[in-house]
Protein backbone atom coordinates (compact mmCIF):
# COMPACT_ATOMS: atom_id res chain seq x y z
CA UNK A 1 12.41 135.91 197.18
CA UNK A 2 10.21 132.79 196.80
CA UNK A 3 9.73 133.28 193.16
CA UNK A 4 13.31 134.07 192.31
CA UNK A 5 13.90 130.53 194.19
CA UNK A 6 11.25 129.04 192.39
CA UNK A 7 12.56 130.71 189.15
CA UNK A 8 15.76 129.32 189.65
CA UNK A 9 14.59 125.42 190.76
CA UNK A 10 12.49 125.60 186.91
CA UNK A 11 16.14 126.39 185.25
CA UNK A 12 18.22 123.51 187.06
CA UNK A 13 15.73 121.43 186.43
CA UNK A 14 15.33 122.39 182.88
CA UNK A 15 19.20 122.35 182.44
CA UNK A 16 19.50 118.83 184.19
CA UNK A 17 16.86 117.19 182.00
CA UNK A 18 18.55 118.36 179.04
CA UNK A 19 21.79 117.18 179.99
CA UNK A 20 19.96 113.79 180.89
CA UNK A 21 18.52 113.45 177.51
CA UNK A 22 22.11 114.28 176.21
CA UNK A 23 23.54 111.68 177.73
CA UNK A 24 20.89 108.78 176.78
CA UNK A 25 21.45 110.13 173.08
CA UNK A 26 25.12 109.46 173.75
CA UNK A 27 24.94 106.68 174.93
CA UNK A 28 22.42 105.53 171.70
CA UNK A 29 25.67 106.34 169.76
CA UNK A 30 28.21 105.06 172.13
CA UNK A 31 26.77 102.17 172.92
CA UNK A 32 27.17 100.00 169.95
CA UNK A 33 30.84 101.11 170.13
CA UNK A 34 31.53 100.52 173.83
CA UNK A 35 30.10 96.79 172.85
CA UNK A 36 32.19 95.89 170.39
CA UNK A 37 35.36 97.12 172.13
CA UNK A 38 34.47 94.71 174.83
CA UNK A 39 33.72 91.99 172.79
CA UNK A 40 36.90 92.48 171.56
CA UNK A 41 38.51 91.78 174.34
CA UNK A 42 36.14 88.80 175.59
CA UNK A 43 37.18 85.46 176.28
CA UNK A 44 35.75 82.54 174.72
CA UNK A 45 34.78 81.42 177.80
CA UNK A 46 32.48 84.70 178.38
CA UNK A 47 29.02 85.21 176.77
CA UNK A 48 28.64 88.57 174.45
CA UNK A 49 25.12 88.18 174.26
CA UNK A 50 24.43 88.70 177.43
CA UNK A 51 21.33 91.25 178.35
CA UNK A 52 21.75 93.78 179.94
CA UNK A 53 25.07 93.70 178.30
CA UNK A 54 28.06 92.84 180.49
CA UNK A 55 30.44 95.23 179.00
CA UNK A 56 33.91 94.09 181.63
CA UNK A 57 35.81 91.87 180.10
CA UNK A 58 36.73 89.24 182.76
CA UNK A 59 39.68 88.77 182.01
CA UNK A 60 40.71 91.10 178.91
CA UNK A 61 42.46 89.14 176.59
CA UNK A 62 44.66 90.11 173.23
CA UNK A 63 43.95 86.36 171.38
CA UNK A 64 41.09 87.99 169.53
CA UNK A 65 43.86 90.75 167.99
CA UNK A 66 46.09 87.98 167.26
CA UNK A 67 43.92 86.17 165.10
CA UNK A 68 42.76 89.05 163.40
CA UNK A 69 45.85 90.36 162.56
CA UNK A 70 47.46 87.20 161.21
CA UNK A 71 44.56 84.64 159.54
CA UNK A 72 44.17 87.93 156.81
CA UNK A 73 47.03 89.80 155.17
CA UNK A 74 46.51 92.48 157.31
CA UNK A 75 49.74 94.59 157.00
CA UNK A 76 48.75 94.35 152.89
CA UNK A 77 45.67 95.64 153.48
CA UNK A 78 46.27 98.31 156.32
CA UNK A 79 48.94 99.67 153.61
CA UNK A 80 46.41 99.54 150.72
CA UNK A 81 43.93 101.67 152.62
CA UNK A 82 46.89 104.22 153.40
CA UNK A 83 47.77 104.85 150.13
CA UNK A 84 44.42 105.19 148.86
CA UNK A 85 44.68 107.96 152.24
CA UNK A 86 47.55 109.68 150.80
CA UNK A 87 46.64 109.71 147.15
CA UNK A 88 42.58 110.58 147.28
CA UNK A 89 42.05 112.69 149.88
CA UNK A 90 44.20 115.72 148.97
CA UNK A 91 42.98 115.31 145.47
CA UNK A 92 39.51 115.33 146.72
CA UNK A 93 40.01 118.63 148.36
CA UNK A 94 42.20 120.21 145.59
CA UNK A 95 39.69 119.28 142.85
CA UNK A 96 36.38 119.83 144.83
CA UNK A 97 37.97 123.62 146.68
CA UNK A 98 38.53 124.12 142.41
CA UNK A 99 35.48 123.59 141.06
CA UNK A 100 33.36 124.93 143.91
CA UNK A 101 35.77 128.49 143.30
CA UNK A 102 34.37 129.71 140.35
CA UNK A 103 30.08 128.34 141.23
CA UNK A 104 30.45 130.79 144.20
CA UNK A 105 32.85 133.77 143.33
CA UNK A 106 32.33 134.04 139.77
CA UNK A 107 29.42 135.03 136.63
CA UNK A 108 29.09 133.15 133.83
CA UNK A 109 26.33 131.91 131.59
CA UNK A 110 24.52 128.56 133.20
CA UNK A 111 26.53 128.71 136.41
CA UNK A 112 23.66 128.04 138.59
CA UNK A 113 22.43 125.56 136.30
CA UNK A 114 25.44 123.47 136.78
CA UNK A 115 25.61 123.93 140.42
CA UNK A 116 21.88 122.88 140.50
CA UNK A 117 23.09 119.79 138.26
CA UNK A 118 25.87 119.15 140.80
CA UNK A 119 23.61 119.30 144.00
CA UNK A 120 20.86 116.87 141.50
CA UNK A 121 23.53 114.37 142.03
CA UNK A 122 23.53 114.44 146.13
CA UNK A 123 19.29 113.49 145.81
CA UNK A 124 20.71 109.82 143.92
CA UNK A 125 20.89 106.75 145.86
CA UNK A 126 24.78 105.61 145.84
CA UNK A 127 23.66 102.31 145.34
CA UNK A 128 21.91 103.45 141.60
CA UNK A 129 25.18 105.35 140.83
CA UNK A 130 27.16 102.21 140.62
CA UNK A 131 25.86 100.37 137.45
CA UNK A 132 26.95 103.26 135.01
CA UNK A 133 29.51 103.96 137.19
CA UNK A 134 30.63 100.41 136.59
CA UNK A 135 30.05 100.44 132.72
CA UNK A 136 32.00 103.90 132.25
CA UNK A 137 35.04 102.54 134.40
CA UNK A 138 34.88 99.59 132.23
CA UNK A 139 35.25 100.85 128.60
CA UNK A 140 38.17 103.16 130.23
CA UNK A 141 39.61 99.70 130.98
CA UNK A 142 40.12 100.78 134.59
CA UNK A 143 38.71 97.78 136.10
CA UNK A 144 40.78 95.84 138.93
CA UNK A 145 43.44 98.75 138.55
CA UNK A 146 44.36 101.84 141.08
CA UNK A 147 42.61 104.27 138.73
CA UNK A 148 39.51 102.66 138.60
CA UNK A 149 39.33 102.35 142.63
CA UNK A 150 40.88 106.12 142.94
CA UNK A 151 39.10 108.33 140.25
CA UNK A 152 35.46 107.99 140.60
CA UNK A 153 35.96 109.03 144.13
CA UNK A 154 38.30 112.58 143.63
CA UNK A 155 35.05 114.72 143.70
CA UNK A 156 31.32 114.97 145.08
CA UNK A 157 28.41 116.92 145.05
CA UNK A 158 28.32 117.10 148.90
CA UNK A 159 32.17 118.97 148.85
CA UNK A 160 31.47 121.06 146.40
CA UNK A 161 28.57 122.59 147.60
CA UNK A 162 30.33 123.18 151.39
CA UNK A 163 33.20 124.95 149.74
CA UNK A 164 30.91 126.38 148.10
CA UNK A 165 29.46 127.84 150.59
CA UNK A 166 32.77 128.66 152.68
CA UNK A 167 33.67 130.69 149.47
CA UNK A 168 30.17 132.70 150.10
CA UNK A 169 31.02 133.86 153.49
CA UNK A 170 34.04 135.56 152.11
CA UNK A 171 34.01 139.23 152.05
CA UNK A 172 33.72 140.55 148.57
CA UNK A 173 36.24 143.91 149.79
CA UNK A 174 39.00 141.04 150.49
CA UNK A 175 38.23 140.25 146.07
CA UNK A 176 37.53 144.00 145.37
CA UNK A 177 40.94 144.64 146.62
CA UNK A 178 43.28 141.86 145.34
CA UNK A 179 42.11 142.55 142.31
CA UNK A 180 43.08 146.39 142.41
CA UNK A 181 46.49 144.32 143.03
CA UNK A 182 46.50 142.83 140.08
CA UNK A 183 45.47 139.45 141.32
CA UNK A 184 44.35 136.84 138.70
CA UNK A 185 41.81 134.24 138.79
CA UNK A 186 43.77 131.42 139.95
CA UNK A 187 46.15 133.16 142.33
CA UNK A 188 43.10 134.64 143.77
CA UNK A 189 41.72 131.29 144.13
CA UNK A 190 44.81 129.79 145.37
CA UNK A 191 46.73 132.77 148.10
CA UNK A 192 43.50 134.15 149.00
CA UNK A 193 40.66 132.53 149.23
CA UNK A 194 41.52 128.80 149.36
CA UNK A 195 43.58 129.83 153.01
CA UNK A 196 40.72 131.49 154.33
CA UNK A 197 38.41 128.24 154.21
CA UNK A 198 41.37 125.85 156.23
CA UNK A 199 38.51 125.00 158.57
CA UNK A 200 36.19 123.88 156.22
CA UNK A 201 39.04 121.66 154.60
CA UNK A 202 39.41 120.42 157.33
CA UNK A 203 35.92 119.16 158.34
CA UNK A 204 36.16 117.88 154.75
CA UNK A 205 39.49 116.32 155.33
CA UNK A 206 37.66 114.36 157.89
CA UNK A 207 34.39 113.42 155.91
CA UNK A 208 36.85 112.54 153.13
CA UNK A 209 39.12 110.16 155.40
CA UNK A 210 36.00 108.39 156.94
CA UNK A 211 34.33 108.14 153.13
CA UNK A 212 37.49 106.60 151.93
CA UNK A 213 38.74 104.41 154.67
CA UNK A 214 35.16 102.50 155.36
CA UNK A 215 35.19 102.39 151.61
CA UNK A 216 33.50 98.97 150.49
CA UNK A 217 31.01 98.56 147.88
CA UNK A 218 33.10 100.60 145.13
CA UNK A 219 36.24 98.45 145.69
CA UNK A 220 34.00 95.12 145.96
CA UNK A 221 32.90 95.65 142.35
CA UNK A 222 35.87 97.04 140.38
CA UNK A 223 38.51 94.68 141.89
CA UNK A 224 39.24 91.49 141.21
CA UNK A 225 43.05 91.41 142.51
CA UNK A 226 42.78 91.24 146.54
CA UNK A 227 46.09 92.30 146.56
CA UNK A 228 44.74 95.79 145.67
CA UNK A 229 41.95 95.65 148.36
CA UNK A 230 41.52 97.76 150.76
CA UNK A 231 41.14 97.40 154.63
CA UNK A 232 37.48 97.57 154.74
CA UNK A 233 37.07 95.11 152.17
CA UNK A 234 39.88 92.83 153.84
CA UNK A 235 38.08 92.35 156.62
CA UNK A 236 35.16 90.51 155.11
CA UNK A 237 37.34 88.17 155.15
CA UNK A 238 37.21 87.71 158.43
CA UNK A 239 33.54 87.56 158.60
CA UNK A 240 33.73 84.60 156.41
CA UNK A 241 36.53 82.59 158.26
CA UNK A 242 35.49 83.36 161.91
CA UNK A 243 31.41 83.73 160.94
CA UNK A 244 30.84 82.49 164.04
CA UNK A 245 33.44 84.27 166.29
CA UNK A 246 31.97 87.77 166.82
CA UNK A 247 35.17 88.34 168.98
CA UNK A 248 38.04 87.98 166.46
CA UNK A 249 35.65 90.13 163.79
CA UNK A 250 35.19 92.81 167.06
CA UNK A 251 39.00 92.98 167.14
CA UNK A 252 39.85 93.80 163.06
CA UNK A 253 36.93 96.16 163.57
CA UNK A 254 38.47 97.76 166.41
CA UNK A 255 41.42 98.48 164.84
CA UNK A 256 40.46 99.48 161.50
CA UNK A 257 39.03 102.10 163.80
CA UNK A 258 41.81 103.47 165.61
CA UNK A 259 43.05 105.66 162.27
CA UNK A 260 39.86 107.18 161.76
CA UNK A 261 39.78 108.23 165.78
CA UNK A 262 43.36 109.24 165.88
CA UNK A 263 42.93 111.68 162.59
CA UNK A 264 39.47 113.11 163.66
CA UNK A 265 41.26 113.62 167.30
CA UNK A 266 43.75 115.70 165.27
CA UNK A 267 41.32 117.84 163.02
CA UNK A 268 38.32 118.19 165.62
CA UNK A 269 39.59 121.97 166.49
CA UNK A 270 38.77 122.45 162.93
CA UNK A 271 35.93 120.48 162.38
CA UNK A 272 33.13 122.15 164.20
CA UNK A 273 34.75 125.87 162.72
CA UNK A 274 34.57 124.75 159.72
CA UNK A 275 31.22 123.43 159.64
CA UNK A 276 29.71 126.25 161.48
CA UNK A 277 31.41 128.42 158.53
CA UNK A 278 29.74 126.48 155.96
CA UNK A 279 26.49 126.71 156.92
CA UNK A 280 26.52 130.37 158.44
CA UNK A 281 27.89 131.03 154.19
């Protein structure tokens, strides 16, 4: 009886420390977060540098959201960043689910050479990709245009090798006997397989949205036209009229955040399905 007792104090214990280490790495993640929405809400009358960090805003006040939203063409901006939404994210997934199709489900000579060649890509810093990048987007005479911000973005290494991999976790019977039915390549692609990976479009939708909304450096470089620019990029503004008001640049940050939370609130059923897919594939 003693050592079932004693068995059982090692397991609570066991299960209690790892729900305290949880937490602290939550609140490593959280934290930076949790700051800036109080800051946010901060009056000027209340330090933000503080330590430890007094994260009650006494009193909460809107002037911060105010400013941000009216010193910058915000609207213009916020609208930008939704059409880029709209127009490169379902492209991304259309043209990546594509290409990723025939690398997993299909023989032909130097397949695995170009998938190789594809995942090459993923060991590059972003950073190097940018100067030919840059010189290609140039002689296409795409510069400070829609095309040039939208195109180079519509595929990546990274997508193509998780559909990939959702398309490997597909039984081949389900191929076997479409085919038998007559199925073609692309109607295979498109009523059969492409509808059994929905949750790992999904969990792409979402590394898609974040990739394109926090968007910067790209649209920095290509346009020159800030009536084309998006939200991320709209906001430096901010950083350069209020430089030395943390609280008004909290408050754009805060809600260039609230799409990204509310969209990732919507998919996050899917997400962790769909990554769990792609890696078990």
């Amino acid at each position: 009886m003693n050592a079932e007792r004693k068995r059982m104090g090692i397991a609570i214990a066991r299960k209690a420390l790892m729900y305290l280490l949880l937490l602290l790495i939550a609140l490593l993640f959280v934290g930076p977060f949790l700051w800036l929405l109080s800051t946010a809400f901060k009056s000027n009358a209340q330090d933000v540098f503080t330590f430890p960090p007094d994260l009650i805003p006494k009193p909460p006040v809107w002037d911060q959201f105010v400013e941000a939203l009216t010193v910058i063409p915000f609207p213009k901006y916020l609208l930008n960043s939704f059409i880029l939404i709209v127009v490169m994210v379902p492209a991304h997934l259309f043209l990546t689910s594509l290409t990723a199709y025939p690398l997993a489900r299909m023989t032909f000579p130097g397949r695995d050479l170009i998938f190789y060649a594809i995942i090459g890509t993923m060991f590059f810093p972003e950073e190097g990709k940018l100067v030919p990048l840059f010189i290609i987007t140039q002689k296409l005479g795409l510069i400070d245009s829609w095309w040039g911000l939208i195109i180079p973005g519509l595929v990546g290494g990274f997508s193509i090798f998780l559909m990939r991999q959702a398309y490997l976790s597909i039984p081949k019977e389900l191929e076997e006997a479409a085919i038998l039915d007559g199925c073609g390549p692309f109607r295979m692609w498109w009523s059969i397989m492409l509808p059994l990976t929905k949750p790992t479009l999904a969990a792409l939708s979402v590394f898609s949205f974040i990739s394109v909304w926090n968007s910067f450096i790209w649209p920095l470089i290509v346009l020159k036209n800030d009536d084309l620019y998006p939200l991320a990029l709209g906001l430096a503004y901010l950083s350069g009229t209020f430089g030395d008001d943390v609280r008004v640049m909290a408050a754009g940050t805060v809600v260039s955040l609230l799409p990204i939370i509310v969209f990732y609130l919507m998919m996050q059923r899917y997400f962790v399905s769909g990554m769990q897919g792609a890696i078990k594939g």
